[in-house]
C-alpha atoms as a PDB file:
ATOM      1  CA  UNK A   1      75.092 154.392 153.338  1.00  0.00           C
ATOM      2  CA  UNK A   2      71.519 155.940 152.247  1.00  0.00           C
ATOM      3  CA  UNK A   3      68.709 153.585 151.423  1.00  0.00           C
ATOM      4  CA  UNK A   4      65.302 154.344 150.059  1.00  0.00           C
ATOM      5  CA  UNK A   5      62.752 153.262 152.333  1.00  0.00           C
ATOM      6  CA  UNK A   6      58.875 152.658 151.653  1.00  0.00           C
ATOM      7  CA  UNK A   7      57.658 150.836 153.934  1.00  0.00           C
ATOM      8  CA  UNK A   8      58.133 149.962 157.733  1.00  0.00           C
ATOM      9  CA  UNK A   9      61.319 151.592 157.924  1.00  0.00           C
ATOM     10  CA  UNK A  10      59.835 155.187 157.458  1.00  0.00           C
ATOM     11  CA  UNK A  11      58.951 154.780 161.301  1.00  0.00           C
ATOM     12  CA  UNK A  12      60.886 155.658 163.926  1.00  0.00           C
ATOM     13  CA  UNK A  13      60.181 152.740 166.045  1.00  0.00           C
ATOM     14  CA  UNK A  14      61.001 150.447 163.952  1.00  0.00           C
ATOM     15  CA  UNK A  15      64.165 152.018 162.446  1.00  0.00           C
ATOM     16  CA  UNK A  16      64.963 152.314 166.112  1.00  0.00           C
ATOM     17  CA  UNK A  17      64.351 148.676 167.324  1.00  0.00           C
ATOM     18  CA  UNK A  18      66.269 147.408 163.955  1.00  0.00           C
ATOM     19  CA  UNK A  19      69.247 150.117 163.879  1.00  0.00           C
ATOM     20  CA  UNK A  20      72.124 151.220 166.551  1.00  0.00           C
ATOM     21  CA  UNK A  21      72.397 154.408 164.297  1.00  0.00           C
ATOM     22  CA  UNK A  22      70.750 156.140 161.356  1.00  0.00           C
ATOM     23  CA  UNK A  23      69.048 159.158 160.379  1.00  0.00           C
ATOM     24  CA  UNK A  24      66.559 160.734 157.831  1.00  0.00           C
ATOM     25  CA  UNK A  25      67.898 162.509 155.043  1.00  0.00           C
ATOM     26  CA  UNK A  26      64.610 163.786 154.082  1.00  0.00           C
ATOM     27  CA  UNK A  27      61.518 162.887 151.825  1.00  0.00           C
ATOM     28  CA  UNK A  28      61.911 161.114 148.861  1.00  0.00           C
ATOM     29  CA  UNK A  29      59.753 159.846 145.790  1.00  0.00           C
ATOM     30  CA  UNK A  30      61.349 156.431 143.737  1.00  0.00           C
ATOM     31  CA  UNK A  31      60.095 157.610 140.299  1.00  0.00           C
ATOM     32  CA  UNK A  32      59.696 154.499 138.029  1.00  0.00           C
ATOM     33  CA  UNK A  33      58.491 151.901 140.727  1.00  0.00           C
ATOM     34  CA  UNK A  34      55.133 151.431 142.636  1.00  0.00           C
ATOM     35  CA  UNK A  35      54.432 150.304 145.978  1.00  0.00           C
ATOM     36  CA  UNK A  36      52.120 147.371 146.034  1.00  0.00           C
ATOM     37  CA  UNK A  37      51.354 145.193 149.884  1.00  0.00           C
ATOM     38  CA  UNK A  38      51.967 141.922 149.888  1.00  0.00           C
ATOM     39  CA  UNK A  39      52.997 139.990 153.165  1.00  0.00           C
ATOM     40  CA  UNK A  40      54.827 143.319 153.964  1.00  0.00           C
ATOM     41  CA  UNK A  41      55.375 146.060 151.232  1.00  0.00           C
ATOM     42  CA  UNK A  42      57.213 145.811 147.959  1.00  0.00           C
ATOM     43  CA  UNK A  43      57.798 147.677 144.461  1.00  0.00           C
ATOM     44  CA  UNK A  44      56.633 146.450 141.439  1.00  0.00           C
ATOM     45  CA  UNK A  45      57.263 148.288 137.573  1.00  0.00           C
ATOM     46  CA  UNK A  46      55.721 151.556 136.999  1.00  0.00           C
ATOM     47  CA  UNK A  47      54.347 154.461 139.240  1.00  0.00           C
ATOM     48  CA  UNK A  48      56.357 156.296 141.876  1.00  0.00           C
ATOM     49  CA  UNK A  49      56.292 155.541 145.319  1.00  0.00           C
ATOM     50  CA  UNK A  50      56.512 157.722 148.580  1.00  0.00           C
ATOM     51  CA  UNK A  51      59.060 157.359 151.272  1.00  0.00           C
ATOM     52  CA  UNK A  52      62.312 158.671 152.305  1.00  0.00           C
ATOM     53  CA  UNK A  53      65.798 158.439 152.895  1.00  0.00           C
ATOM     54  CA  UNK A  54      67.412 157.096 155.390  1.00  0.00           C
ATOM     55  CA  UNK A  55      71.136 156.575 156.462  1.00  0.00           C
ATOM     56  CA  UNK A  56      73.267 154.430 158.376  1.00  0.00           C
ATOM     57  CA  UNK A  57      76.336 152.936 158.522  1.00  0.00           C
ATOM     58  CA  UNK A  58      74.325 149.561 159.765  1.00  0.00           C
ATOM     59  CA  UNK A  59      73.783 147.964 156.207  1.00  0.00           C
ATOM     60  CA  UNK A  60      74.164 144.684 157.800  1.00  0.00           C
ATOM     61  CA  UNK A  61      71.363 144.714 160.108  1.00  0.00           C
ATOM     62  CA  UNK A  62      68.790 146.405 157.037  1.00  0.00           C
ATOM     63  CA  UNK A  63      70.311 143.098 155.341  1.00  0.00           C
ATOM     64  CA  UNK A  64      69.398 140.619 157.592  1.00  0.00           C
ATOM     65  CA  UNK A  65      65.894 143.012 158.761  1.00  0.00           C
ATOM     66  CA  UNK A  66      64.668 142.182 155.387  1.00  0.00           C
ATOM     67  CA  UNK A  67      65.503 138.943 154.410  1.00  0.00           C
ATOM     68  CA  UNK A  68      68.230 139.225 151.812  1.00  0.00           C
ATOM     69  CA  UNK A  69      70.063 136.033 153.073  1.00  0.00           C
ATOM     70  CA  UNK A  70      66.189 134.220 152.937  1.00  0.00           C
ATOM     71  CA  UNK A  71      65.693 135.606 149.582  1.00  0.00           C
ATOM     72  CA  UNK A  72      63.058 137.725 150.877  1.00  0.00           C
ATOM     73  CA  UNK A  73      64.231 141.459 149.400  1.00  0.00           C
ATOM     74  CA  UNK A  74      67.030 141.935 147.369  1.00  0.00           C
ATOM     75  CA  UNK A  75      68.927 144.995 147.281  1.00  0.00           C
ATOM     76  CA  UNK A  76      69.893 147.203 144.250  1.00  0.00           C
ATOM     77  CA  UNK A  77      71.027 150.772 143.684  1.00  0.00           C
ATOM     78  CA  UNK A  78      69.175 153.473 142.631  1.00  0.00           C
ATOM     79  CA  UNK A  79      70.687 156.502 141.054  1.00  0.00           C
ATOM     80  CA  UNK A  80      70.104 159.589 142.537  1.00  0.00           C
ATOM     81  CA  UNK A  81      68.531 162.184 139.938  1.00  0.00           C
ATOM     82  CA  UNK A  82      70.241 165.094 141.108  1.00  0.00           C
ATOM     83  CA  UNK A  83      73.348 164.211 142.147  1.00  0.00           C
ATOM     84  CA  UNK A  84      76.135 161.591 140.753  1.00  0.00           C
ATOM     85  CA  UNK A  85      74.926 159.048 143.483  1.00  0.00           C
ATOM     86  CA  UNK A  86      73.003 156.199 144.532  1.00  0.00           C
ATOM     87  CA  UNK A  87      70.859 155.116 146.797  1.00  0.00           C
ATOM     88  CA  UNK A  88      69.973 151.310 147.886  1.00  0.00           C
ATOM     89  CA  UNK A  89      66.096 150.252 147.234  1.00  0.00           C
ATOM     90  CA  UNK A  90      65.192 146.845 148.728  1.00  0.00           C
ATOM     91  CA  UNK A  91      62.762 145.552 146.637  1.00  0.00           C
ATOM     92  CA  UNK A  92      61.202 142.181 147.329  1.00  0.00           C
ATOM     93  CA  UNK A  93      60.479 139.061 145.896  1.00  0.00           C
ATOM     94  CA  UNK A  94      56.568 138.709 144.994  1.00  0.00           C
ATOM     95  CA  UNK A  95      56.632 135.120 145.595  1.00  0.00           C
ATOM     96  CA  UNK A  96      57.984 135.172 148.586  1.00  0.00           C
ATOM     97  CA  UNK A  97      55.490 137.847 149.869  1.00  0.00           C
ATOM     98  CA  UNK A  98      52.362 136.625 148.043  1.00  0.00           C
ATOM     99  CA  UNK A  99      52.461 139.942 146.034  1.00  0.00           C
ATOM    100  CA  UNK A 100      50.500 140.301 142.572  1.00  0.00           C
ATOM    101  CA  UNK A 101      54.161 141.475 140.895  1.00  0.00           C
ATOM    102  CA  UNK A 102      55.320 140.797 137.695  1.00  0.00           C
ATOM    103  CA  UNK A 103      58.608 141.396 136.851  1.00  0.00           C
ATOM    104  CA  UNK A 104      59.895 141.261 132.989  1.00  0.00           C
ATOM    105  CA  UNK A 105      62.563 139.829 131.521  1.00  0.00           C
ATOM    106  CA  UNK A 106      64.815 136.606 131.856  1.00  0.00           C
ATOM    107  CA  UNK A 107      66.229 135.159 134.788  1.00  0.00           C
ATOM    108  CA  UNK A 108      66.097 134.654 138.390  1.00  0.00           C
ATOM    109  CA  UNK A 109      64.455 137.566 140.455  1.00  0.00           C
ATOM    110  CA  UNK A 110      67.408 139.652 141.261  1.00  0.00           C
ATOM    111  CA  UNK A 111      68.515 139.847 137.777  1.00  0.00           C
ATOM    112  CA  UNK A 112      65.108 140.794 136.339  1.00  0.00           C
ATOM    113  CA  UNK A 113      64.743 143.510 138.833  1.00  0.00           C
ATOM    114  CA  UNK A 114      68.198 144.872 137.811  1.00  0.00           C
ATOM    115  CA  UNK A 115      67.543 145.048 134.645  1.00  0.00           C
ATOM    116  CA  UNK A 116      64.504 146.267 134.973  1.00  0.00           C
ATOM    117  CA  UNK A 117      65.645 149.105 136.983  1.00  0.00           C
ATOM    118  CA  UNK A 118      68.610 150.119 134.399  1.00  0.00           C
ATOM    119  CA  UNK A 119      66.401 150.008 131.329  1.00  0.00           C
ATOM    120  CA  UNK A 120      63.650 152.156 132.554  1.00  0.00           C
ATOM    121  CA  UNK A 121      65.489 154.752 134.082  1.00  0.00           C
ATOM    122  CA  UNK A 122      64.423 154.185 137.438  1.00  0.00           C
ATOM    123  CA  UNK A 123      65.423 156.820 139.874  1.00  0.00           C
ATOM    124  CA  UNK A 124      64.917 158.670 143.560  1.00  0.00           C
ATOM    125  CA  UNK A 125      64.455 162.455 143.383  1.00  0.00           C
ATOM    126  CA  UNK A 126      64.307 164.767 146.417  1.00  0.00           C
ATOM    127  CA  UNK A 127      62.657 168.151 146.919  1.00  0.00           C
ATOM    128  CA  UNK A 128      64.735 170.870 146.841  1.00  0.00           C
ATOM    129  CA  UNK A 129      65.895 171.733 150.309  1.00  0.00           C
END
């Protein structure tokens, strides 16, 4: 599986210490989200952000890594702007982090950021090889 990472994950150590296996794809820029440091990084609406893309086969242990089951990050899929793919983005909770964030829309967090994400086009492009 690929996932857009931003933040801690971009590192080799720490991809290392959390992963049995992975790799990076290459560089990456999330067009329609900025990064914004909280407790530890997150995305909030508008910008682009910086980071790459990583697979692995290991989506459990990104899961539990950041928080999903604690409501820390959730995860959501990003499309892919030059292929017919996605990629997953965790994106995380400003209240949880202590992250000046606001998400629009109705509902709980996941659902906004959804949305949110499918309205404005959000997407990940990559350089041309």
């Amino acid at each position: 599986m690929d996932v857009f990472v931003y933040g801690t994950l971009t590192d080799h150590a720490t991809a290392t210490a959390v992963l049995d296996t992975y790799e990076y794809r290459g560089a990456a820029e999330l067009v329609g989200l900025h990064r914004i440091d909280g407790r530890y990084p997150t995305l909030s609406p508008g910008g682009k952000t910086a980071g790459r893309i990583l697979r692995t086969p290991d989506i459990e242990a990104l899961d539990e890594y950041e928080g999903v089951d604690r409501r820390l990050y959730v995860r959501v899929a990003v499309p892919l702007a030059s292929a017919d793919e996605s990629v997953e983005c965790y994106v995380g909770d400003p209240d949880a982090l202590g992250a000046p964030v606001e998400w629009p829309g109705e509902g709980d967090f996941e659902r906004r950021v959804r949305a949110y994400c499918t309205e404005a086009g959000v997407v990940v492009r990559q350089p041309p090889e």
